[in-house]
Protein backbone atom coordinates (compact mmCIF):
# COMPACT_ATOMS: atom_id res chain seq x y z
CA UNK A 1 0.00 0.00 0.00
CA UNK A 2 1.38 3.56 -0.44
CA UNK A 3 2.32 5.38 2.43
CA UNK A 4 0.09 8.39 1.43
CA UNK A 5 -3.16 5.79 0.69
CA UNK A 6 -2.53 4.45 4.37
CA UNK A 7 -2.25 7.53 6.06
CA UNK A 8 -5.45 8.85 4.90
CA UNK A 9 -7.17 5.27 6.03
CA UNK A 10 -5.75 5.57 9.09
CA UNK A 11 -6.65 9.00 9.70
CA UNK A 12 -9.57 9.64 8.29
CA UNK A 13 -8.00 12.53 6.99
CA UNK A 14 -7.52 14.57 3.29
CA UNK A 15 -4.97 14.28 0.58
CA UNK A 16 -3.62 17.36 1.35
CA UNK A 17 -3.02 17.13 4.98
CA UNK A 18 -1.42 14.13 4.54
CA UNK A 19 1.06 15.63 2.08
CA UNK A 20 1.47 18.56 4.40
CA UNK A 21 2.31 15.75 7.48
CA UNK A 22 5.40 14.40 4.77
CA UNK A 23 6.36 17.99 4.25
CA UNK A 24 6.78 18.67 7.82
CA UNK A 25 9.09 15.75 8.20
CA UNK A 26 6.08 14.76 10.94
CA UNK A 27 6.47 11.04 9.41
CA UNK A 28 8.75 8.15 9.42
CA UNK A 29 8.94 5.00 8.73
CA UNK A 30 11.65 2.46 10.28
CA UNK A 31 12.61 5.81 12.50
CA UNK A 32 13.91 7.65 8.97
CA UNK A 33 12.03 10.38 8.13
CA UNK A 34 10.14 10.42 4.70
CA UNK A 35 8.34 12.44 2.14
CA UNK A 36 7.59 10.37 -0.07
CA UNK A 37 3.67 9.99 -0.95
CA UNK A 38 4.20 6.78 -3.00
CA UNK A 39 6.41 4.72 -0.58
CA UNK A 40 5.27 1.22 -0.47
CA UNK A 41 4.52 0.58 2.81
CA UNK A 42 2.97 -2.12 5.58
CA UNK A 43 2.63 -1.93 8.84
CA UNK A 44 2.10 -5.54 9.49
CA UNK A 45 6.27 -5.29 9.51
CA UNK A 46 7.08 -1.57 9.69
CA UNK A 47 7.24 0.84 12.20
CA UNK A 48 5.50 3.91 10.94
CA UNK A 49 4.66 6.81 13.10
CA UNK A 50 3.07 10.16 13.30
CA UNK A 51 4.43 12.56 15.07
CA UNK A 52 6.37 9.89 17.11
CA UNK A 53 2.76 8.31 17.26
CA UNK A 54 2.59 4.63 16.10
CA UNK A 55 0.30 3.60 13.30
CA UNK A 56 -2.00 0.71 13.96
CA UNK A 57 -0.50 -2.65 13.11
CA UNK A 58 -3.72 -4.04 12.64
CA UNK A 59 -3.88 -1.50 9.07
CA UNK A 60 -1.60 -3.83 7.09
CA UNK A 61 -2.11 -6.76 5.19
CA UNK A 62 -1.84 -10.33 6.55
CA UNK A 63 0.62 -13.20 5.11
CA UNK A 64 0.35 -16.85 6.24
CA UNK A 65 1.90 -19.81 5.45
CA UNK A 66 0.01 -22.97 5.62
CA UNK A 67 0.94 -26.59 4.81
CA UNK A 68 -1.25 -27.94 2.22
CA UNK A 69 -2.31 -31.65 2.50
CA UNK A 70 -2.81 -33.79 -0.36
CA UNK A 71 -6.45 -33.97 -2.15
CA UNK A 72 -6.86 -29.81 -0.83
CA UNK A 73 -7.30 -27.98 -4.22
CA UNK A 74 -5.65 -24.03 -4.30
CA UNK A 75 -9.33 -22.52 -4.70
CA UNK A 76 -11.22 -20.02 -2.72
CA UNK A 77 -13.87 -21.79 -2.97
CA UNK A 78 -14.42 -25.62 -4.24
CA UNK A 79 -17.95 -27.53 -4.47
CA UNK A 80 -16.24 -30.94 -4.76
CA UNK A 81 -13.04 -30.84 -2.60
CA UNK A 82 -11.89 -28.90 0.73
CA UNK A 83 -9.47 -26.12 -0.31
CA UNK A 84 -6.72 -24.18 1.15
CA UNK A 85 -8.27 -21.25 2.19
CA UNK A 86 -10.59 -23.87 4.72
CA UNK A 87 -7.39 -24.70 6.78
CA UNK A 88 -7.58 -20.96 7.76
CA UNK A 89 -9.18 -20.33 11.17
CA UNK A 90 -11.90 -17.94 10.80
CA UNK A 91 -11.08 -15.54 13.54
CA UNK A 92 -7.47 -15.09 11.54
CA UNK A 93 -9.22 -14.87 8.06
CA UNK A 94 -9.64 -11.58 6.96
CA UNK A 95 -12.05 -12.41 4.06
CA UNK A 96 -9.67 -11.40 1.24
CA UNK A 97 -6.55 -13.91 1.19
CA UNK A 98 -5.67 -15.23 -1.99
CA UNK A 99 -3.20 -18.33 -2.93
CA UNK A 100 0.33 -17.14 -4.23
CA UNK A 101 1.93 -20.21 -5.26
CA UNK A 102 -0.75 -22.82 -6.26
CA UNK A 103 -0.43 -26.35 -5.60
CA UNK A 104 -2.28 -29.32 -7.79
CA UNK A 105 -4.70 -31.32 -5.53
CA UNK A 106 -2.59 -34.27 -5.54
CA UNK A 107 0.86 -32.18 -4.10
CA UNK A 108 1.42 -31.13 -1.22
CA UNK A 109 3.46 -28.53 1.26
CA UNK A 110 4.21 -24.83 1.12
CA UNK A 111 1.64 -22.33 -0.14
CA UNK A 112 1.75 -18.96 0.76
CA UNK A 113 -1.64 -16.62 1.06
CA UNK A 114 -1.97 -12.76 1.52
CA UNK A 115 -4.05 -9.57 1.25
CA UNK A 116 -1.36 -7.95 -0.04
CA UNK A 117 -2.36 -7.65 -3.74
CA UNK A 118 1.18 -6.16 -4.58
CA UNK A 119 3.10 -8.64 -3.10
CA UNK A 120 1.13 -11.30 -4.97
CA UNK A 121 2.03 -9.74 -8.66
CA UNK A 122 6.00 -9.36 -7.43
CA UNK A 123 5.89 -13.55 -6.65
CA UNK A 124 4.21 -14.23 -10.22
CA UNK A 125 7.12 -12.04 -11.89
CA UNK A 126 9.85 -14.00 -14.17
CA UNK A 127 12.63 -10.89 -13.93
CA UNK A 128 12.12 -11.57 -10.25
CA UNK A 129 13.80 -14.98 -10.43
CA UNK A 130 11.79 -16.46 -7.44
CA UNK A 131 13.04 -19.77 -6.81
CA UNK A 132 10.51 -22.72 -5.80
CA UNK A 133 11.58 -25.88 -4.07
CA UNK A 134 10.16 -29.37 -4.07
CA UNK A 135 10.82 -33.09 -3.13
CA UNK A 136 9.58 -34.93 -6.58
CA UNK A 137 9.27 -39.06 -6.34
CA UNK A 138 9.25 -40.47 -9.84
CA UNK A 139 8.53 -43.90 -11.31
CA UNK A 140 11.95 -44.86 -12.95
CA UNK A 141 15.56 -43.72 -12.59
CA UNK A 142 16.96 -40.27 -11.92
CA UNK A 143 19.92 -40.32 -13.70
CA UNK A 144 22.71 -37.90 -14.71
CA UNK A 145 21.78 -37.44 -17.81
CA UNK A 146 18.60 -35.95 -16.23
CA UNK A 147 20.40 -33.83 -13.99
CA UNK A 148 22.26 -32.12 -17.28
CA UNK A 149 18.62 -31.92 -19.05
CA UNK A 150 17.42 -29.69 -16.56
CA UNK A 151 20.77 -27.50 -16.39
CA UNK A 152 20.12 -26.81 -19.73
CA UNK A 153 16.53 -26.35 -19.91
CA UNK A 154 13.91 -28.89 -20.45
CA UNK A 155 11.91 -28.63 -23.85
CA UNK A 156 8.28 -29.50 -23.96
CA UNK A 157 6.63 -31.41 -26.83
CA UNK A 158 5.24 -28.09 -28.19
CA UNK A 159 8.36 -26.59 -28.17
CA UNK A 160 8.40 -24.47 -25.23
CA UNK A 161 11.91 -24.24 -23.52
CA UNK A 162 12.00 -24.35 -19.50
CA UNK A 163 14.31 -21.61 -17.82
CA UNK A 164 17.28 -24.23 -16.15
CA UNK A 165 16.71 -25.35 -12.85
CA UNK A 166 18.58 -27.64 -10.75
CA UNK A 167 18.28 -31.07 -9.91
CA UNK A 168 19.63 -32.91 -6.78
CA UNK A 169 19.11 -37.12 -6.80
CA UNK A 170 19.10 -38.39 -3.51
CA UNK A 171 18.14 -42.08 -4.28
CA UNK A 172 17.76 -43.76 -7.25
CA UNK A 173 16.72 -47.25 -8.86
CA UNK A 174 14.82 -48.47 -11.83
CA UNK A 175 11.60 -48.46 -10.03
CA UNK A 176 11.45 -45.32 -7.75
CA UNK A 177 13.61 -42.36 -7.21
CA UNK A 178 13.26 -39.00 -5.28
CA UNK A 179 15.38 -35.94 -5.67
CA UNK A 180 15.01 -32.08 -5.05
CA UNK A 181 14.27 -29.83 -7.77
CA UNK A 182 14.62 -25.83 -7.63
CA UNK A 183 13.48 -23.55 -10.37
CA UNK A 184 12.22 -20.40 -10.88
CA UNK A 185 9.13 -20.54 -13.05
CA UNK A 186 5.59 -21.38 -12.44
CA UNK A 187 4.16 -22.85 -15.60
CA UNK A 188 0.59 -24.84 -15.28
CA UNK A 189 2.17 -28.40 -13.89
CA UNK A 190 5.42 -27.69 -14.68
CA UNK A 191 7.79 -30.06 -13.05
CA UNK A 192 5.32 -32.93 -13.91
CA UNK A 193 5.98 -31.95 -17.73
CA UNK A 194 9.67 -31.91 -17.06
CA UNK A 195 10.41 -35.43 -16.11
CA UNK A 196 7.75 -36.60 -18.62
CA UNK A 197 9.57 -34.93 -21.12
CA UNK A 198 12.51 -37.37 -19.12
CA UNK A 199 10.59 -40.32 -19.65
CA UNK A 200 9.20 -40.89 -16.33
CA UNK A 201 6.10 -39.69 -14.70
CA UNK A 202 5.66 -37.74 -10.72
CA UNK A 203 4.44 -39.74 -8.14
CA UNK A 204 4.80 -37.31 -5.15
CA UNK A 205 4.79 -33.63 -5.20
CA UNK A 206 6.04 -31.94 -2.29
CA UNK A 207 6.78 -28.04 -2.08
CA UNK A 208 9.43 -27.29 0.68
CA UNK A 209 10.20 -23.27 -0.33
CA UNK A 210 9.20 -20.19 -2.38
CA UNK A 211 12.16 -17.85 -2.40
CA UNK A 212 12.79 -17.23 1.36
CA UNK A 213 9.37 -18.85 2.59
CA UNK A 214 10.63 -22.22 4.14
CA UNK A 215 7.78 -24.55 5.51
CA UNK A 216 10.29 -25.97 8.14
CA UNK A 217 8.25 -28.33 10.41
CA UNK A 218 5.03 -26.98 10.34
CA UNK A 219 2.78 -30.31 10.29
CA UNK A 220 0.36 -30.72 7.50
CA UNK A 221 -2.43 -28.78 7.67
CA UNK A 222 -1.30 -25.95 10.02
CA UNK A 223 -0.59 -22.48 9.15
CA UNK A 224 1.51 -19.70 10.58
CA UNK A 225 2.38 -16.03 9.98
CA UNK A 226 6.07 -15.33 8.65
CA UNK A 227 8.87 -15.08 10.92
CA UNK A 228 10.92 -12.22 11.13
CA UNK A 229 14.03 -13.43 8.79
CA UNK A 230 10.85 -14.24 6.61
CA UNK A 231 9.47 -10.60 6.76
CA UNK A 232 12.58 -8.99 6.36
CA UNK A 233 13.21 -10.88 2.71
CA UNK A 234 9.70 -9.91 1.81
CA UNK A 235 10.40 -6.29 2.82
CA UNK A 236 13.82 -6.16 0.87
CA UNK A 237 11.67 -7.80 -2.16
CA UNK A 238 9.45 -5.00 -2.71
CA UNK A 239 12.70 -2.41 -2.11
CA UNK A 240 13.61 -4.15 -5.03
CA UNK A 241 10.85 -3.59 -7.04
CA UNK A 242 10.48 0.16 -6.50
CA UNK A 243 13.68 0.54 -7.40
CA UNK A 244 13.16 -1.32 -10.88
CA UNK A 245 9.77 0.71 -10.80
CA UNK A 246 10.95 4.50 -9.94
């Protein structure tokens, strides 16, 4: 949200007063002063005040993440199958999360929902390189051969060409093997097209991180709000993107 938007929420007060507040120097924000209207901005994990006078917490946006089980579909709403949103307690759901990161109903582990409608178009961004991690369990044998396919860039049937992403084996066999896979795209089932494209097909799906969002060992099913190491990398993210966007 922009600094100048907020204040006026929180305030109940005009355009122009606010800008006279910045003008004054009457505002910081992380105890620096600031003039600047368009500042992105949330209180949820900065310290802004008014005259020395703390804004609200409880006027930013809220960011959870939650531990998808299998068979939940990344939905608001679903008339066949429970759905992300429903692992949400009501008392901590403000009525407008939304799912950044989508899982298929058959995967399982990190998704990440907010409010924050700004911070959901930064985490759908290519230029923004946000990488993705997952535990993948495949029919057939992970091989090294594999491992240089996805270094340089899986191609699809239809010709599309997959950014490179990495691929760690930790056991392998004819039958069955499981490795960790990092990339930084988010096509429409993605890393099952990849090893298909391989020659073998995903049997479990399991989403450990999105960029500095790390489910840890939150049990399935359970949600929690970011930590502070968690916040900070958020914070720095949308830095970032004024910077590209001034």
């Amino acid at each position: 949200m922009l600094l100048g938007q907020l204040l006026m929420e929180a305030n109940h007060i005009t355009r122009k007063e606010v800008k006279r507040l910045l003008k004054d120097g009457s505002i910081q924000v992380n105890h620096q002063v600031t003039q600047d209207y368009a500042k992105v901005v949330d209180p949820a994990w900065m310290a802004i005040t008014i005259d020395g006078v703390p804004l609200e917490s409880d006027m930013g946006h809220t960011y959870y993440i939650a531990h998808k089980p299998q068979g939940y579909v990344s939905a608001n709403k679903d008339a066949q199958y429970p759905t992300v949103l429903d692992l949400i307690e009501p008392k901590d759901n403000p009525g407008n999360l939304a799912i950044s990161g989508r899982l298929d109903r058959d995967a399982h582990g990190l998704v990440f929902l907010t409010n924050n409608g700004q911070l959901h178009y930064i985490l759908q961004q290519p230029k923004f390189d946000i990488e993705k991690t997952y535990r993948v369990t495949v029919n057939g044998l992970m091989d090294g051969q594999m491992i240089a396919a996805f270094q340089e860039g899986i191609v699809f049937d239809d010709g599309t060409v997959c950014k490179p992403a990495a691929l760690d084996i930790l056991t392998a066999s004819e039958q069955t093997s499981t490795g960790i896979v990092r990339i930084s795209q988010g096509q429409r089932h993605q890393i099952k097209k990849m090893f298909l494209a391989c020659g073998v097909k995903v049997t479990d799906l399991f989403r450990q991180k999105i960029g500095p969002m790390d489910l840890g060992e939150l049990p399935e099913g359970a949600y929690r709000p970011l930590n502070e190491t968690e916040k900070l990398a958020i914070m720095n993210l949308f830095l970032l993107y004024n910077r590209r966007n001034d």
